[in-house]
PDB file of N, CA and C in Angstrom:
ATOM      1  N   UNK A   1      29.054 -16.113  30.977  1.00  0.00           N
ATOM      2  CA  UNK A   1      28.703 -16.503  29.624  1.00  0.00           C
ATOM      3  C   UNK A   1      29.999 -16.703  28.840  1.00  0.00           C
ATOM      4  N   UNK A   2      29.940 -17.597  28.157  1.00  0.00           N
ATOM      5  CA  UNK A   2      31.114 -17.836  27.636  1.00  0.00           C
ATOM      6  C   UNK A   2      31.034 -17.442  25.767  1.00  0.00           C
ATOM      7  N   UNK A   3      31.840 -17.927  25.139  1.00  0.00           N
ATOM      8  CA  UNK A   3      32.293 -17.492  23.742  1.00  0.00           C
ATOM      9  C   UNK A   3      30.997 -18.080  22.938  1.00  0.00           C
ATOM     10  N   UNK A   4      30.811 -19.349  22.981  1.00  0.00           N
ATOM     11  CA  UNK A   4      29.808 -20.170  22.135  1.00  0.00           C
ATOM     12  C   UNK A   4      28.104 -20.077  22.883  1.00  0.00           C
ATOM     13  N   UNK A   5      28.139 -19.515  24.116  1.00  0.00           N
ATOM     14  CA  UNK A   5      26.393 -19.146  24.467  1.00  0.00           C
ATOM     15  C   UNK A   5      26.414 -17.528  23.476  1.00  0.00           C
ATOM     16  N   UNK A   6      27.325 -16.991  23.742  1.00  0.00           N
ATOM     17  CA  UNK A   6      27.487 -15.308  23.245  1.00  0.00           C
ATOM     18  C   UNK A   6      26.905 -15.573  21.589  1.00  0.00           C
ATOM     19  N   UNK A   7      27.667 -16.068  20.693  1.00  0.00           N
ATOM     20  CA  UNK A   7      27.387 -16.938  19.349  1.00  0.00           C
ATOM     21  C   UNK A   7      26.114 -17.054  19.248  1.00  0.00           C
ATOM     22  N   UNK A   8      25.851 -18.491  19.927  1.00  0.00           N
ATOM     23  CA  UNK A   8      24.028 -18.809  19.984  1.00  0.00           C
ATOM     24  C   UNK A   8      23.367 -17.862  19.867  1.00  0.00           C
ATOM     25  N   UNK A   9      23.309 -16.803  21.049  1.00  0.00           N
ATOM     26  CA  UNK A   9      21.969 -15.783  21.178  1.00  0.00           C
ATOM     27  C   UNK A   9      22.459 -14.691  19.746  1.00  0.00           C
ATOM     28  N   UNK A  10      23.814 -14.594  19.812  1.00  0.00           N
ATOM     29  CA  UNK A  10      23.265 -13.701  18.352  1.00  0.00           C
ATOM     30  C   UNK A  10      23.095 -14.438  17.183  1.00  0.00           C
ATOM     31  N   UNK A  11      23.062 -15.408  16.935  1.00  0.00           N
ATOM     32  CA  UNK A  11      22.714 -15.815  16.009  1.00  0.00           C
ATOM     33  C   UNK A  11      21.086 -16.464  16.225  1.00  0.00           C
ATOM     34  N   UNK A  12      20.508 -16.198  17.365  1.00  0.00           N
ATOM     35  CA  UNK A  12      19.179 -16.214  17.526  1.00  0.00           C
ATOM     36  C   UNK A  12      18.728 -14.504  17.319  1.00  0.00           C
ATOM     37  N   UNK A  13      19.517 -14.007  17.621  1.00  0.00           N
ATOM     38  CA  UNK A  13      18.917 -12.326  17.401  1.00  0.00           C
ATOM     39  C   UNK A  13      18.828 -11.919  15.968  1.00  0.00           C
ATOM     40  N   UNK A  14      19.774 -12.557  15.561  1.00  0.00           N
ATOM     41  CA  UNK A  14      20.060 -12.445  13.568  1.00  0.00           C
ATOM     42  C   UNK A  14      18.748 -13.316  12.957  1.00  0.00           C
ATOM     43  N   UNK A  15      18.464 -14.152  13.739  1.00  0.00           N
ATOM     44  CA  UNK A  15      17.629 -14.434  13.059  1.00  0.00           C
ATOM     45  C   UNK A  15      16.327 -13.882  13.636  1.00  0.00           C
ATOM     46  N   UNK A  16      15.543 -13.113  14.064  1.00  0.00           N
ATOM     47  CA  UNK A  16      14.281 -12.538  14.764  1.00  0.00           C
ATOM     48  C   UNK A  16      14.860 -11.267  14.005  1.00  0.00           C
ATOM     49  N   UNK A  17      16.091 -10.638  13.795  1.00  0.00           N
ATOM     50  CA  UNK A  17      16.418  -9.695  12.765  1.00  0.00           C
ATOM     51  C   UNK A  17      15.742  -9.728  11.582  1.00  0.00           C
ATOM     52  N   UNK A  18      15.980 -10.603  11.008  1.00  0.00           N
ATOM     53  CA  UNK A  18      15.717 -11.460   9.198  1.00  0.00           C
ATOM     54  C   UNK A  18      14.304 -11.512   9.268  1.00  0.00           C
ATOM     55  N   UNK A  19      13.658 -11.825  10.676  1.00  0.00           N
ATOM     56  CA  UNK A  19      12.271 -12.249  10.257  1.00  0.00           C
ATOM     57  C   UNK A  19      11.305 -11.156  10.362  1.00  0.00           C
ATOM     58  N   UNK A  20      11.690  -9.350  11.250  1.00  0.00           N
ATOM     59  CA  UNK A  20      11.373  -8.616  10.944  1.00  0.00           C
ATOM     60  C   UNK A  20      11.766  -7.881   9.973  1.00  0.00           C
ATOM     61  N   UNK A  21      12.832  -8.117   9.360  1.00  0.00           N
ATOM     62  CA  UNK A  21      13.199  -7.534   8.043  1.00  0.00           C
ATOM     63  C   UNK A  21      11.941  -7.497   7.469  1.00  0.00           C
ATOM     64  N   UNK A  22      12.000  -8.981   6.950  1.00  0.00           N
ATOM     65  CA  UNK A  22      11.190  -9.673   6.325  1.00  0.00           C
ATOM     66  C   UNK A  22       9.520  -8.958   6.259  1.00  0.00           C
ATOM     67  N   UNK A  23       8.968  -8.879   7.283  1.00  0.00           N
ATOM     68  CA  UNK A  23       7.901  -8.460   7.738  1.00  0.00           C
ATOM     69  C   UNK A  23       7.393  -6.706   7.389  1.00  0.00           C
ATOM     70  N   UNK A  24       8.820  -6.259   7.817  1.00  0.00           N
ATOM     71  CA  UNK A  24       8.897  -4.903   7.195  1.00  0.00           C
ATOM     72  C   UNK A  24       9.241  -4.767   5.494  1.00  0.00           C
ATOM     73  N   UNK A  25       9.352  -5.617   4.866  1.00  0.00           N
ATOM     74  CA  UNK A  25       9.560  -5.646   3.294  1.00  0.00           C
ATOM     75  C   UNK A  25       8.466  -5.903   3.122  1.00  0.00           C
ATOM     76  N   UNK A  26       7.633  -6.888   3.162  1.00  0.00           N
ATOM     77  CA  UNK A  26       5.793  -6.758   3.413  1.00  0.00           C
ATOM     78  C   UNK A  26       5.025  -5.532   3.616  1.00  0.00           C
ATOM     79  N   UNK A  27       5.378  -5.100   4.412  1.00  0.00           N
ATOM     80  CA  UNK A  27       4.066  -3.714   5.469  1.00  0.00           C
ATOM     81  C   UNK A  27       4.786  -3.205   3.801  1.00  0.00           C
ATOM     82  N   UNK A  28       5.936  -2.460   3.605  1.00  0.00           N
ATOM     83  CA  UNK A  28       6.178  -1.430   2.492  1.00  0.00           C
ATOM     84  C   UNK A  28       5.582  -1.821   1.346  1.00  0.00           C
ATOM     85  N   UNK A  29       5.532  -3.273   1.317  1.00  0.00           N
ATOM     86  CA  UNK A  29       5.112  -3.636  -0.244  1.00  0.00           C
ATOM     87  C   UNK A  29       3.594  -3.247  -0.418  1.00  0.00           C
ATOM     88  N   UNK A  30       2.608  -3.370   0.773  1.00  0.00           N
ATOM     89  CA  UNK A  30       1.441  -3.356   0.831  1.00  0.00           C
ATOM     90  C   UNK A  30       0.763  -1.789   0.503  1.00  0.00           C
ATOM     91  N   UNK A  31       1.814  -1.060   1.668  1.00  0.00           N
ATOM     92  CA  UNK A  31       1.817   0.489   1.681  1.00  0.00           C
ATOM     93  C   UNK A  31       1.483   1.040   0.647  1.00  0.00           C
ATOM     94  N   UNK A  32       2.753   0.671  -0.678  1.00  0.00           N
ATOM     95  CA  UNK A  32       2.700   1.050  -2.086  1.00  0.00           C
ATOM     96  C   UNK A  32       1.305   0.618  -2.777  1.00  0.00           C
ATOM     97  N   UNK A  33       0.860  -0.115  -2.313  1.00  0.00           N
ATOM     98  CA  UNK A  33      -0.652  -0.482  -3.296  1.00  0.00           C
ATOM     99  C   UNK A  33      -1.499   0.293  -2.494  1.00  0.00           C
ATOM    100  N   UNK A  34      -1.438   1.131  -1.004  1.00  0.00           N
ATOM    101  CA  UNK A  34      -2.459   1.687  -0.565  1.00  0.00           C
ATOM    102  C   UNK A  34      -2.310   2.819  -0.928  1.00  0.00           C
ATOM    103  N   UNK A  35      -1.169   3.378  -1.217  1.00  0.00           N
ATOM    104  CA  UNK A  35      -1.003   4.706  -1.217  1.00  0.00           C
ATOM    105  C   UNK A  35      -1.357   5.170  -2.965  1.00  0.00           C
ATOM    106  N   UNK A  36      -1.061   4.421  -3.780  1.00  0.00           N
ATOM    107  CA  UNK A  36      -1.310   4.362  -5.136  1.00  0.00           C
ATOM    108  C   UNK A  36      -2.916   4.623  -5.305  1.00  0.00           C
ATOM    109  N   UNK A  37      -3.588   3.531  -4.404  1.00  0.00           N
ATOM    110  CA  UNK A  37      -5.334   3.779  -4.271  1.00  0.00           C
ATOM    111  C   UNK A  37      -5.827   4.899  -4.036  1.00  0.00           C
ATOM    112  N   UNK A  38      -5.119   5.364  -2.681  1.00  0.00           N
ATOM    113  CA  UNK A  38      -5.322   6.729  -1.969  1.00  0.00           C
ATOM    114  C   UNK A  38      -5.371   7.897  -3.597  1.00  0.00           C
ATOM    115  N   UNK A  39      -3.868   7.675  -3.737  1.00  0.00           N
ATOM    116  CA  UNK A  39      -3.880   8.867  -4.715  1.00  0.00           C
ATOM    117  C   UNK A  39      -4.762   8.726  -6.021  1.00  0.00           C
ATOM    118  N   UNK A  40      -5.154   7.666  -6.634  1.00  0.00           N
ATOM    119  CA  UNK A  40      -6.158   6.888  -7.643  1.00  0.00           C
ATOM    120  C   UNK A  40      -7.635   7.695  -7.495  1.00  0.00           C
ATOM    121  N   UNK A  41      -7.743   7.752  -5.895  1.00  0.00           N
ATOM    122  CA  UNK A  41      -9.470   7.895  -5.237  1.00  0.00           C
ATOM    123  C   UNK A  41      -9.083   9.622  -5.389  1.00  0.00           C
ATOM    124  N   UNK A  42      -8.456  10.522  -5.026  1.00  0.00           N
ATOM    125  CA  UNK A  42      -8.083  11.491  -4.945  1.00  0.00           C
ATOM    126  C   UNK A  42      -8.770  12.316  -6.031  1.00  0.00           C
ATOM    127  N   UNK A  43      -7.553  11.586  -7.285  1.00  0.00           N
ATOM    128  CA  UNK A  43      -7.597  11.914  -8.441  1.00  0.00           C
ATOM    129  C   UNK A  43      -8.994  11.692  -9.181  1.00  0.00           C
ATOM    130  N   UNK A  44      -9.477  10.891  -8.718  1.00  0.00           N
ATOM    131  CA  UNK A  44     -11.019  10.364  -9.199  1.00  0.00           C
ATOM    132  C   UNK A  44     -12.341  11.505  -8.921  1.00  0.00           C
ATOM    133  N   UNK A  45     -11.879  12.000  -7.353  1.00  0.00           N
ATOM    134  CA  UNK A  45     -12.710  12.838  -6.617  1.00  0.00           C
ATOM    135  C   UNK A  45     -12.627  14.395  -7.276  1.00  0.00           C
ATOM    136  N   UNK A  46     -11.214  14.785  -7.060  1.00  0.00           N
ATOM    137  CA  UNK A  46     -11.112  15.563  -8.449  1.00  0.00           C
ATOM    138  C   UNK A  46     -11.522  15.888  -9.813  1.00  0.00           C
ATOM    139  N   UNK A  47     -11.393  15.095 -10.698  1.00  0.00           N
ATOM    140  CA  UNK A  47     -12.156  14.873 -11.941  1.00  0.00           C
ATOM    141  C   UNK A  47     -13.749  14.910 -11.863  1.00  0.00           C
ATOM    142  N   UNK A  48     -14.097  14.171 -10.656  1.00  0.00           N
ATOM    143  CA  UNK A  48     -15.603  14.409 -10.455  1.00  0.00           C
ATOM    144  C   UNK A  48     -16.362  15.830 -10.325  1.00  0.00           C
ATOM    145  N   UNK A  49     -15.139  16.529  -9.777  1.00  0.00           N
ATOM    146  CA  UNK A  49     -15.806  17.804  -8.954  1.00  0.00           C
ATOM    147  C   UNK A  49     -16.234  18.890 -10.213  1.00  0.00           C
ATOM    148  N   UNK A  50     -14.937  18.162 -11.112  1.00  0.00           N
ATOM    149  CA  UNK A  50     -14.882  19.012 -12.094  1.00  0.00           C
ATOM    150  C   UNK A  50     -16.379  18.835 -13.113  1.00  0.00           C
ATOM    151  N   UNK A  51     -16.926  18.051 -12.651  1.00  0.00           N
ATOM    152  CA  UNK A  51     -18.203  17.669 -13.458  1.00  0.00           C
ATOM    153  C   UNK A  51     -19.462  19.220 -13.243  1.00  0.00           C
ATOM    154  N   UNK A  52     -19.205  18.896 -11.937  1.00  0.00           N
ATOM    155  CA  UNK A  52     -20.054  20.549 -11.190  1.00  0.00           C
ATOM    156  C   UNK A  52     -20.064  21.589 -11.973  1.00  0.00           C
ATOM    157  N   UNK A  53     -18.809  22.036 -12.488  1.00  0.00           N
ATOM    158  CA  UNK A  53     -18.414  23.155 -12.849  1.00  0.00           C
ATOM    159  C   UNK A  53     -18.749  23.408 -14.272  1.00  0.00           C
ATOM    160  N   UNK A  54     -18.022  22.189 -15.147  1.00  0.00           N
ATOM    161  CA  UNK A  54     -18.530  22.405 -16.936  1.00  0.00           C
ATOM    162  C   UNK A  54     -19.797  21.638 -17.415  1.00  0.00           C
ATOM    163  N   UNK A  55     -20.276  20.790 -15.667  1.00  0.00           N
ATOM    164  CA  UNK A  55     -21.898  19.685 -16.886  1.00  0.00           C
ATOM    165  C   UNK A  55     -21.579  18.906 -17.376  1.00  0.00           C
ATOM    166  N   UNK A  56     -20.363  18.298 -17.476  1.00  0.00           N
ATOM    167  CA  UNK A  56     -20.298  17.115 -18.812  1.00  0.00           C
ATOM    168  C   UNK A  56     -19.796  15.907 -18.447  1.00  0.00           C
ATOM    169  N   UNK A  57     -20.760  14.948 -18.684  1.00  0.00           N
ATOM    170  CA  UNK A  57     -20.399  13.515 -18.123  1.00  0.00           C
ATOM    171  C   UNK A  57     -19.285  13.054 -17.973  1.00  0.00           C
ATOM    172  N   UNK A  58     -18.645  13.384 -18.895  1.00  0.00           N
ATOM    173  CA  UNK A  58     -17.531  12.493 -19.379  1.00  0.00           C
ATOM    174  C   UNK A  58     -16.343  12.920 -18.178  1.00  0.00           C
ATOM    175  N   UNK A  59     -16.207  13.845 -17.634  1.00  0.00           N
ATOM    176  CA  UNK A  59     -16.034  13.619 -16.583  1.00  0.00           C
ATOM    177  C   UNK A  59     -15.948  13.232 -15.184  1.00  0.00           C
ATOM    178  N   UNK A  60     -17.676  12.778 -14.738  1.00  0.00           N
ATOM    179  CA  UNK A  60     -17.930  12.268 -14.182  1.00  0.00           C
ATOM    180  C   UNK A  60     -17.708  10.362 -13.891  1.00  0.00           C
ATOM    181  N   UNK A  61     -17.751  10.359 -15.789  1.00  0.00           N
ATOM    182  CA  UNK A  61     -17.242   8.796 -16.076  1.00  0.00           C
ATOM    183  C   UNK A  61     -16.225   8.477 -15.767  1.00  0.00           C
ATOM    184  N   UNK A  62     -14.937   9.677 -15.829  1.00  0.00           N
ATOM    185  CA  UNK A  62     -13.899   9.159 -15.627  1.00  0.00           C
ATOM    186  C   UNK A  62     -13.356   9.276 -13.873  1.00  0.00           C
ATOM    187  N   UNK A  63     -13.808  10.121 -13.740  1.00  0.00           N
ATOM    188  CA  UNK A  63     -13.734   9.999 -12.032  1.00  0.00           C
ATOM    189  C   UNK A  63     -13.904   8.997 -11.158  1.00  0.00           C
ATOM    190  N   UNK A  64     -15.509   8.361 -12.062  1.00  0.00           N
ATOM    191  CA  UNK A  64     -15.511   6.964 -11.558  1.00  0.00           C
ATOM    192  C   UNK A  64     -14.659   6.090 -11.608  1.00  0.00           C
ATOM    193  N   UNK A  65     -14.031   6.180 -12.821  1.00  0.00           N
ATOM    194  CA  UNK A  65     -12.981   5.215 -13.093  1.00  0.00           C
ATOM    195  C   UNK A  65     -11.798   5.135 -12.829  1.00  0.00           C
ATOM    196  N   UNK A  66     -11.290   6.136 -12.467  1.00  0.00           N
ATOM    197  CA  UNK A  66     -10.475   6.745 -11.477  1.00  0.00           C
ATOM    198  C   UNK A  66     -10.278   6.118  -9.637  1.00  0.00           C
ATOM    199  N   UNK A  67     -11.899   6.298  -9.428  1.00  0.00           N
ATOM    200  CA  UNK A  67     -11.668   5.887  -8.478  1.00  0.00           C
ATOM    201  C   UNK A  67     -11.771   4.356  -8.068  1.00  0.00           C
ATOM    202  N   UNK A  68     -12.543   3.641  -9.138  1.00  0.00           N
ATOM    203  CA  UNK A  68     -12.495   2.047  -9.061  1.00  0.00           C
ATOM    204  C   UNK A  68     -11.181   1.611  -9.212  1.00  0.00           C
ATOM    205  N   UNK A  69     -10.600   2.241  -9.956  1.00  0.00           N
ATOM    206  CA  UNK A  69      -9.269   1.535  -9.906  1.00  0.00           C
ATOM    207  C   UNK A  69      -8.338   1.771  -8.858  1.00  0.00           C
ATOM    208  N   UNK A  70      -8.732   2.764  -7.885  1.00  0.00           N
ATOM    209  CA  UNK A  70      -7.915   3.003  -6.651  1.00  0.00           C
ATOM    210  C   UNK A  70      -8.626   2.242  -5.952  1.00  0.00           C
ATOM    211  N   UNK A  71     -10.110   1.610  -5.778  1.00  0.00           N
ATOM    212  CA  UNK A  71     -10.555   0.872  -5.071  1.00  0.00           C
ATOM    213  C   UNK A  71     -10.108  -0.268  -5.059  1.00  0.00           C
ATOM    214  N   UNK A  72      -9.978  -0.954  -6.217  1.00  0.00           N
ATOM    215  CA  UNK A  72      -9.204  -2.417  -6.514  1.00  0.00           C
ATOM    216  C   UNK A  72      -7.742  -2.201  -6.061  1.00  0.00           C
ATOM    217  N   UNK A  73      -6.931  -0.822  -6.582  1.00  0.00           N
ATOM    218  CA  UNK A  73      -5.632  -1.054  -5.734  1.00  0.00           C
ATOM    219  C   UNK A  73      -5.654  -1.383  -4.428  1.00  0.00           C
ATOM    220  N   UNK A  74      -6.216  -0.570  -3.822  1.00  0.00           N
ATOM    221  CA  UNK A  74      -6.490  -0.516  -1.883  1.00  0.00           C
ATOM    222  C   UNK A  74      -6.837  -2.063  -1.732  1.00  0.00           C
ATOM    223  N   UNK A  75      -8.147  -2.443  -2.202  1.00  0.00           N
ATOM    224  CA  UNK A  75      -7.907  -4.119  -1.829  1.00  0.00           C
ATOM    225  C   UNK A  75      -6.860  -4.806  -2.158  1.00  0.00           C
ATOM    226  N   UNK A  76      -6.574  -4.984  -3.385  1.00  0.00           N
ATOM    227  CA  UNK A  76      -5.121  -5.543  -3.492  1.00  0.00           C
ATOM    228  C   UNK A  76      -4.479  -5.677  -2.405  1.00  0.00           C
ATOM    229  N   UNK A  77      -3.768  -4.737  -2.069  1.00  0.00           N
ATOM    230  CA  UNK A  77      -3.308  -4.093  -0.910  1.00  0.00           C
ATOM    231  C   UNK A  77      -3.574  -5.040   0.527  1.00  0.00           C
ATOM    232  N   UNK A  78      -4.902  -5.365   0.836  1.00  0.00           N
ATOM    233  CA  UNK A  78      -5.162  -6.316   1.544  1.00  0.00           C
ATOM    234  C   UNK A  78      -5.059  -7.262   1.139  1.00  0.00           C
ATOM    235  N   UNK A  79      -5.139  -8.109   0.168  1.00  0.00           N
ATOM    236  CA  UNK A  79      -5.415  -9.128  -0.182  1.00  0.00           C
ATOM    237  C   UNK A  79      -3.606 -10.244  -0.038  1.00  0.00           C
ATOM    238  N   UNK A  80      -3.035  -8.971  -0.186  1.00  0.00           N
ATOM    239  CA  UNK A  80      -1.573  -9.414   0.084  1.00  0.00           C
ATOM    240  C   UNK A  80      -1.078  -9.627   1.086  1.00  0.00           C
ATOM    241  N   UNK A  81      -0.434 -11.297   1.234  1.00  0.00           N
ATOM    242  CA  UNK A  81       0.541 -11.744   2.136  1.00  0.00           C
ATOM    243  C   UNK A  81       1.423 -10.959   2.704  1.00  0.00           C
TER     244      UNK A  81
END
């Protein structure tokens, strides 16, 4: 192998580099909208439980809401390139 095949292939490896970069800057970007949901639904489930204990809707309302909005994060999440 000489000087300029040596060149070629890494500059074919640099680039299959770049394009999993790339790919891995994606998966993380997605991650962050699942994990945000996760903790959204958590927090939702929580607040709910707390309904058990004192009776009062308004906790229950917000639990829900809590957790819809971790539901829409999590899709997000898919919905992304």
């Amino acid at each position: 192998m000489d000087l300029k095949e040596g060149e070629e292939k890494a500059r074919e490896h640099e680039k299959s580099v770049h394009e999993f970069e790339q790919k891995v800057e994606e998966a993380e970007h997605k991650a962050n909208y699942f994990d945000f949901g996760e903790a959204l639904l958590e927090i939702g489930l929580v607040i709910s439980s707390v309904t058990l204990l004192t009776k009062r809707r308004i906790y229950w309302a917000l639990g829900l809401g809590f957790s819809t909005i971790g539901i829409v994060a999590a899709v997000m999440g898919l919905l992304l390139k």
